[in-house]
C-alpha atoms as a PDB file:
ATOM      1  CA  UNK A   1     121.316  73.582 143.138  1.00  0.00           C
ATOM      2  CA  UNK A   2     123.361  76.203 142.210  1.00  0.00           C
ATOM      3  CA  UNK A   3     122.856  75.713 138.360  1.00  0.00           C
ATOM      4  CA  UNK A   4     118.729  76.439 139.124  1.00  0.00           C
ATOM      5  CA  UNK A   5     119.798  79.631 140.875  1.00  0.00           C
ATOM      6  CA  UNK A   6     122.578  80.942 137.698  1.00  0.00           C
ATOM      7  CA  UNK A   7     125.335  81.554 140.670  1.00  0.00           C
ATOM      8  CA  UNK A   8     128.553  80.119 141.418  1.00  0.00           C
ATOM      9  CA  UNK A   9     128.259  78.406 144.269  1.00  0.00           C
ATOM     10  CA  UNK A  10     125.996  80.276 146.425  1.00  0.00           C
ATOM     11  CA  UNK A  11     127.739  83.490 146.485  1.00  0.00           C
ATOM     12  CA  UNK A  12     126.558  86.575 145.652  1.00  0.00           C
ATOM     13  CA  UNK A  13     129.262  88.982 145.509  1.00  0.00           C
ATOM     14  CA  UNK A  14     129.135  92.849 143.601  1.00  0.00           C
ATOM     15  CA  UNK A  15     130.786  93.425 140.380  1.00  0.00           C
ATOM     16  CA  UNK A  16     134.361  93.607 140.846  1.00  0.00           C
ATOM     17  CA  UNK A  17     135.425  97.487 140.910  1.00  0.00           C
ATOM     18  CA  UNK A  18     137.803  97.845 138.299  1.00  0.00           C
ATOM     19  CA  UNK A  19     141.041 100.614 138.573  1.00  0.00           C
ATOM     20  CA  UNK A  20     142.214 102.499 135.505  1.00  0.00           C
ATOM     21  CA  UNK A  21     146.179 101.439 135.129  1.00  0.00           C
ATOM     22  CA  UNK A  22     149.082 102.306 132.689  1.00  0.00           C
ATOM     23  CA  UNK A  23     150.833  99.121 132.067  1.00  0.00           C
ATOM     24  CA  UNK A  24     154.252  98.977 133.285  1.00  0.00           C
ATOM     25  CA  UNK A  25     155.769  97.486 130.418  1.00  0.00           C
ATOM     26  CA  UNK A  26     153.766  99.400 126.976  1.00  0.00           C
ATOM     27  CA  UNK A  27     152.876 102.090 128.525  1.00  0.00           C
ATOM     28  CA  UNK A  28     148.838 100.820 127.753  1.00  0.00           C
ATOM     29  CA  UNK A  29     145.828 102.413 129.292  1.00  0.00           C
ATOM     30  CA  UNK A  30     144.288  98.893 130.871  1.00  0.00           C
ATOM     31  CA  UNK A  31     141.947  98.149 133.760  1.00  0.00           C
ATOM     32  CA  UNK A  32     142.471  95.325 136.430  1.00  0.00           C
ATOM     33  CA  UNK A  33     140.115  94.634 139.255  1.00  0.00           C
ATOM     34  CA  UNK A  34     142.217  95.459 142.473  1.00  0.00           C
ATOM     35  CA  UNK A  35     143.874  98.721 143.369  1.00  0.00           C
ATOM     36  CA  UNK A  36     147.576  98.511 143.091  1.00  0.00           C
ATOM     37  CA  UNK A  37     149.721  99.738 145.555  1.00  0.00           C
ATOM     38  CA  UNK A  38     153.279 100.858 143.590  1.00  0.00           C
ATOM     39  CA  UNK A  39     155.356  97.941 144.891  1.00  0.00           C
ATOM     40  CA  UNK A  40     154.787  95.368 142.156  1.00  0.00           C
ATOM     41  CA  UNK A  41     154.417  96.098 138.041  1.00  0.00           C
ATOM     42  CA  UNK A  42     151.198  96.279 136.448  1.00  0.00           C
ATOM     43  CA  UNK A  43     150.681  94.516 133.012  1.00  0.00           C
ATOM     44  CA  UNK A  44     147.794  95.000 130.412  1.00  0.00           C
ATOM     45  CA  UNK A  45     146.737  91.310 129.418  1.00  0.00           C
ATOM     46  CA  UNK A  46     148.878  90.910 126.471  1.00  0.00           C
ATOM     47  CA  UNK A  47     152.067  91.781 128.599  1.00  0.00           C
ATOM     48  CA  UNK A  48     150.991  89.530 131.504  1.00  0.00           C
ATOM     49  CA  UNK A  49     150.860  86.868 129.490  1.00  0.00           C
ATOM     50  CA  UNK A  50     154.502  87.186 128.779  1.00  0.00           C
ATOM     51  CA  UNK A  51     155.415  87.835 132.251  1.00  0.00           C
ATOM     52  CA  UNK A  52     153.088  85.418 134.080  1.00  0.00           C
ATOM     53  CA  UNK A  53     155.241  82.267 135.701  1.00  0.00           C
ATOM     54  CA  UNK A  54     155.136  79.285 133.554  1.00  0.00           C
ATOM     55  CA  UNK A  55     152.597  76.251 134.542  1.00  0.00           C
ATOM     56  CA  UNK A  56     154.323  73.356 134.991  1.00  0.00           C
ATOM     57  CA  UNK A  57     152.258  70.520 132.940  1.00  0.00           C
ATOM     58  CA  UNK A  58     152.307  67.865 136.051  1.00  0.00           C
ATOM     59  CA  UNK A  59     149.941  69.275 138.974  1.00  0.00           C
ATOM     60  CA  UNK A  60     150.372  65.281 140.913  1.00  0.00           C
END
């Protein structure tokens, strides 16, 4: 079981690499865990939260 072994589900995958980032919006030194290429904005968490799309509250 995957609960005896402590992993999710079998797989065991590195530590995510994180990237040093300015946010696009604050101007706040942040990390996120891919390496961006310049064609979207990159948020710290508090401004991502503000941009993020909103959920819509019926997923059926």
């Amino acid at each position: 079981m995957a609960s005896e072994r402590g992993d999710r589900g079998g797989f065991n995958r590195a530590p995510r690499e994180m990237t040093d980032v300015t946010c696009s919006e604050c101007g706040k030194q942040t990390q996120v865990p891919f390496k961006p290429d310049g064609s979207r904005p990159v948020y710290c968490q508090e401004c991502y939260q503000k941009h993020r799309p909103a959920r819509s509250s019926s997923r059926y």
